[in-house]
C-alpha atoms as a PDB file:
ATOM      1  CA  UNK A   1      -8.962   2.793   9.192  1.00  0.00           C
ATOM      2  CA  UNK A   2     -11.020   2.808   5.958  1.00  0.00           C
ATOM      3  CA  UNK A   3     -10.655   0.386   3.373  1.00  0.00           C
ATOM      4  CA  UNK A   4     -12.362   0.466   0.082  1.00  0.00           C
ATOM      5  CA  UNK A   5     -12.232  -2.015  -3.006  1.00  0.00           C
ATOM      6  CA  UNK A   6     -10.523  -0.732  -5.774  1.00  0.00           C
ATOM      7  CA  UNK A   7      -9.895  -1.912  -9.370  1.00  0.00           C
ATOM      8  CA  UNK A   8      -6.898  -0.731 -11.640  1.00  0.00           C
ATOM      9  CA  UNK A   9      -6.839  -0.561 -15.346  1.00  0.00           C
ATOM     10  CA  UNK A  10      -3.451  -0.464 -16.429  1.00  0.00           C
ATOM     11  CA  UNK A  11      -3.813  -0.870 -20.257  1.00  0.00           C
ATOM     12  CA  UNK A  12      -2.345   2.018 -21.019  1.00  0.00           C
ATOM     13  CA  UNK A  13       0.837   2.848 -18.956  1.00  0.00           C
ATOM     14  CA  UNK A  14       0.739   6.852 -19.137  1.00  0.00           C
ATOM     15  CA  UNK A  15      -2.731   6.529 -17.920  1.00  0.00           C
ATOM     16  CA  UNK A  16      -3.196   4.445 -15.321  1.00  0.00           C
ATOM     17  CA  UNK A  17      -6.937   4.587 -13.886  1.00  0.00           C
ATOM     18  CA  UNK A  18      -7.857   3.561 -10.496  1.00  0.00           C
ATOM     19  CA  UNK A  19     -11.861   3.477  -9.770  1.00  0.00           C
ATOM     20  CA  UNK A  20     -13.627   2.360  -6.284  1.00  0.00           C
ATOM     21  CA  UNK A  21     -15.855  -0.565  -7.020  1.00  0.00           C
ATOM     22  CA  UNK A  22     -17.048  -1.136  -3.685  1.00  0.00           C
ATOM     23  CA  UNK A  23     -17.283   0.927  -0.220  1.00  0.00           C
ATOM     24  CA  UNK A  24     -15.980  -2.052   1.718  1.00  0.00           C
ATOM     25  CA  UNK A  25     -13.317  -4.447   2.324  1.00  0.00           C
ATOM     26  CA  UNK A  26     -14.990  -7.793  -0.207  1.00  0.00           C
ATOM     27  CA  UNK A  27     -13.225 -10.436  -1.477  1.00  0.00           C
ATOM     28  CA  UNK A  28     -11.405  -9.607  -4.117  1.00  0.00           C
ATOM     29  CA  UNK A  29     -12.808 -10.797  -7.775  1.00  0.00           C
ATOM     30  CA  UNK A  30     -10.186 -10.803 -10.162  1.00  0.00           C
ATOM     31  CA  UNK A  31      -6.219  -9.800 -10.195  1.00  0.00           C
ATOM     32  CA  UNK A  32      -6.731  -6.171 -10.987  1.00  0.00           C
ATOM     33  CA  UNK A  33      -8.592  -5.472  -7.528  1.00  0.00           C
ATOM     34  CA  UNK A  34      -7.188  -4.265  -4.689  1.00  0.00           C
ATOM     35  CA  UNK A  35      -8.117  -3.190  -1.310  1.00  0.00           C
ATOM     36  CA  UNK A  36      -6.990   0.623  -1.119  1.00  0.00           C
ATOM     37  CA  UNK A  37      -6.319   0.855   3.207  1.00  0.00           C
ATOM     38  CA  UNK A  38      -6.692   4.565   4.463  1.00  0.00           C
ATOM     39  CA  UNK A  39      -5.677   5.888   7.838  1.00  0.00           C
ATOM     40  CA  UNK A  40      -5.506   8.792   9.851  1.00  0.00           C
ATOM     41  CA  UNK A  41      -4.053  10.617  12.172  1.00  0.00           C
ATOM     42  CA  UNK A  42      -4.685  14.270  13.440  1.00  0.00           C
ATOM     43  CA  UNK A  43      -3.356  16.451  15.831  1.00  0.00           C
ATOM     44  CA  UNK A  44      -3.384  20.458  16.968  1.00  0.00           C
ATOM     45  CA  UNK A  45      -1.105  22.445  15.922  1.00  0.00           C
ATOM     46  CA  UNK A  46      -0.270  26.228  16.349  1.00  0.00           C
ATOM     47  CA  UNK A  47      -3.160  28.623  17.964  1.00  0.00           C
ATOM     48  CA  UNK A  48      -6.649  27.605  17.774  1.00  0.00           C
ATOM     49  CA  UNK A  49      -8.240  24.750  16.602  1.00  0.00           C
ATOM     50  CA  UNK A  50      -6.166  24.468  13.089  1.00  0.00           C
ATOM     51  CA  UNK A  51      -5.135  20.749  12.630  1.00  0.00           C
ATOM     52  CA  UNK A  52      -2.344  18.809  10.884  1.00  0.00           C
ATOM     53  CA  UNK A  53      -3.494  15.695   9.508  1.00  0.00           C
ATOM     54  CA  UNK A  54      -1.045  13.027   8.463  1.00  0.00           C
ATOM     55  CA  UNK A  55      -2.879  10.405   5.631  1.00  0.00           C
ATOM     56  CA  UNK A  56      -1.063   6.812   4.961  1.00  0.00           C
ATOM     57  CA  UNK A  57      -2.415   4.709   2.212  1.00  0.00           C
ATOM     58  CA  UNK A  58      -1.446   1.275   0.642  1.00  0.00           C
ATOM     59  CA  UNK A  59      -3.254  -1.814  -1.148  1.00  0.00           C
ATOM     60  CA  UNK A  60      -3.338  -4.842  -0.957  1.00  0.00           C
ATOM     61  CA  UNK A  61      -3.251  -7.948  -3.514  1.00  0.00           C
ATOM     62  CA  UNK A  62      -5.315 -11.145  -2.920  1.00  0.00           C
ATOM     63  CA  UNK A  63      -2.793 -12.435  -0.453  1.00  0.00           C
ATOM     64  CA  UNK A  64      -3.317  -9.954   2.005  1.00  0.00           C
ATOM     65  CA  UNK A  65       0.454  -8.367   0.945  1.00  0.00           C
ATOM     66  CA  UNK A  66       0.851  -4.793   0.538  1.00  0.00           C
ATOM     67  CA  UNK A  67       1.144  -4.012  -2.915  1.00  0.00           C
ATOM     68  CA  UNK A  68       5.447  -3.556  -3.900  1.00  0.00           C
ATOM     69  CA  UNK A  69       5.461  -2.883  -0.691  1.00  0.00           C
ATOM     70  CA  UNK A  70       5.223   0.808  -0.885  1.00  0.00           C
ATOM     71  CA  UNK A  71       3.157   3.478   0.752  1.00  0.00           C
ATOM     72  CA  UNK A  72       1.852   6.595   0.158  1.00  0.00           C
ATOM     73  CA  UNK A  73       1.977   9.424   2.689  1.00  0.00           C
ATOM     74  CA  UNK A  74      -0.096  12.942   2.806  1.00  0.00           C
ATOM     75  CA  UNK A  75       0.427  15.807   5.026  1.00  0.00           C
ATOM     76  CA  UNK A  76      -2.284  18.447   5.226  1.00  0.00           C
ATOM     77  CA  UNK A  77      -2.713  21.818   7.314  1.00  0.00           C
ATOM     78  CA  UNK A  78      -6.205  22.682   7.960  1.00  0.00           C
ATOM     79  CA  UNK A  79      -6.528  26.446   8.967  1.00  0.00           C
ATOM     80  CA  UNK A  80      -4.514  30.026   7.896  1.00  0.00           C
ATOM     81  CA  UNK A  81      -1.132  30.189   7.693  1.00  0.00           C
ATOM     82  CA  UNK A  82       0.504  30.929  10.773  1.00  0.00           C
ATOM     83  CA  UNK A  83       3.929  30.990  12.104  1.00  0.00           C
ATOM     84  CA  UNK A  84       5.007  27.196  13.859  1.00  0.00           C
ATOM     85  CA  UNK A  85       7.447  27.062  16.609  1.00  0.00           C
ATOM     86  CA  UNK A  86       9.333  23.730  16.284  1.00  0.00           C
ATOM     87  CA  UNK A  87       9.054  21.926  19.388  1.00  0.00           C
ATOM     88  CA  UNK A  88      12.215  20.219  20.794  1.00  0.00           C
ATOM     89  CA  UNK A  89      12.182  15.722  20.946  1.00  0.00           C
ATOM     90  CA  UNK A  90      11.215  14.899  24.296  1.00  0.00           C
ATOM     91  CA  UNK A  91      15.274  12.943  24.362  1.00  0.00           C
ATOM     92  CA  UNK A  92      16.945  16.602  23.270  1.00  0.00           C
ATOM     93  CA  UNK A  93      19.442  17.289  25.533  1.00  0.00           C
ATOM     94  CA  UNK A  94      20.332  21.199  24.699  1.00  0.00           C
ATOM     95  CA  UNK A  95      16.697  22.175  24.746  1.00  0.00           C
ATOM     96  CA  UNK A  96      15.732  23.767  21.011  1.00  0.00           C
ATOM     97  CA  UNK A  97      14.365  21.665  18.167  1.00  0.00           C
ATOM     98  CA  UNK A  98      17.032  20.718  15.349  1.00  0.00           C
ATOM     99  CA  UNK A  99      17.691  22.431  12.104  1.00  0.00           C
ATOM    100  CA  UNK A 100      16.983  21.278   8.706  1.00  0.00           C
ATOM    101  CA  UNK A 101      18.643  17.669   8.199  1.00  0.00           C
ATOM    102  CA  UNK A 102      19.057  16.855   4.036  1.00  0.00           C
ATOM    103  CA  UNK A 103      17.990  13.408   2.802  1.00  0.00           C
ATOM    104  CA  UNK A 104      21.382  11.976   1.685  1.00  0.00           C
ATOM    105  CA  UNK A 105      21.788  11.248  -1.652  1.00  0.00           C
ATOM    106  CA  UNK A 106      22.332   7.791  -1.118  1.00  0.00           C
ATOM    107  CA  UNK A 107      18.725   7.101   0.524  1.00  0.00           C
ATOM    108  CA  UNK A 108      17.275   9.296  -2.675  1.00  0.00           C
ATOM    109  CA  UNK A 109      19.253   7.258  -5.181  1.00  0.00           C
ATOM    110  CA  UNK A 110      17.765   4.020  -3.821  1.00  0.00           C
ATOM    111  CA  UNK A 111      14.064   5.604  -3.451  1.00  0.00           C
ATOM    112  CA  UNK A 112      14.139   6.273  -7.390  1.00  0.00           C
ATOM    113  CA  UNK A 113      15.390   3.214  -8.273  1.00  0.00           C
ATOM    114  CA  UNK A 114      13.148   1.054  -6.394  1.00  0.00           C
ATOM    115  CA  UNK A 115      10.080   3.948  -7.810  1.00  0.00           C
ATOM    116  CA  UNK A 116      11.513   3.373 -10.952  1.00  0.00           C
ATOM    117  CA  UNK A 117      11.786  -0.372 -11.158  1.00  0.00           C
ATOM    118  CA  UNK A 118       8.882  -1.393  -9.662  1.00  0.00           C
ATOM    119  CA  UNK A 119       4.980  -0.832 -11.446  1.00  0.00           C
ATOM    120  CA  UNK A 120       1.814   0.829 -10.146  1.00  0.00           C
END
């Protein structure tokens, strides 16, 4: 995990800035820095030695508490694009990996209003 001091200047509310102040996890100097927590994960995928890398980040206030208790997650494909088989769960009982599942629209209705009600 990486964890860098960060400090947000929300003035302006279209343009929210967020600029590393220090390259390490300090105490934190006033209520507008964070600590921005960064970890990885990687794993092959495919032929070759292409990876998938899966990126989860959150802050943290001066209690220690992640910040509206929200993350954010990145997915990124190192290498060319290339067909990917779909491996079944290790629990599937027929043997083939499932199809597309759709978020239902309850789960999305309560992801924008909690986006939508809560600040940066």
């Amino acid at each position: 995990m990486c964890t860098l001091t960060v400090e947000v200047d929300d003035a302006d509310a279209d343009d929210i800035k967020v600029v590393v102040t220090r390259r390490a996890k300090d105490n934190l100097k006033s209520n507008n820095e964070y600590h921005l927590e960064r970890s990885y994960h990687s794993w092959s995928v495919g032929s070759g030695e292409n990876k998938f890398h899966r990126r989860i980040m959150h802050m943290r206030d001066r209690r220690n508490d992640i910040l509206n208790n929200k993350a954010f997650v990145q997915y990124v494909y190192d290498g060319d694009e290339e067909n990917i088989i779909p491996k079944p769960r290790q629990n599937s009982k027929k043997g083939r990996a499932p199809g597309y599942t759709r978020t239902k629209a309850s789960v999305i209705w309560k992801i924008d209003t909690n986006l939508s009600s809560t600040g940066p």
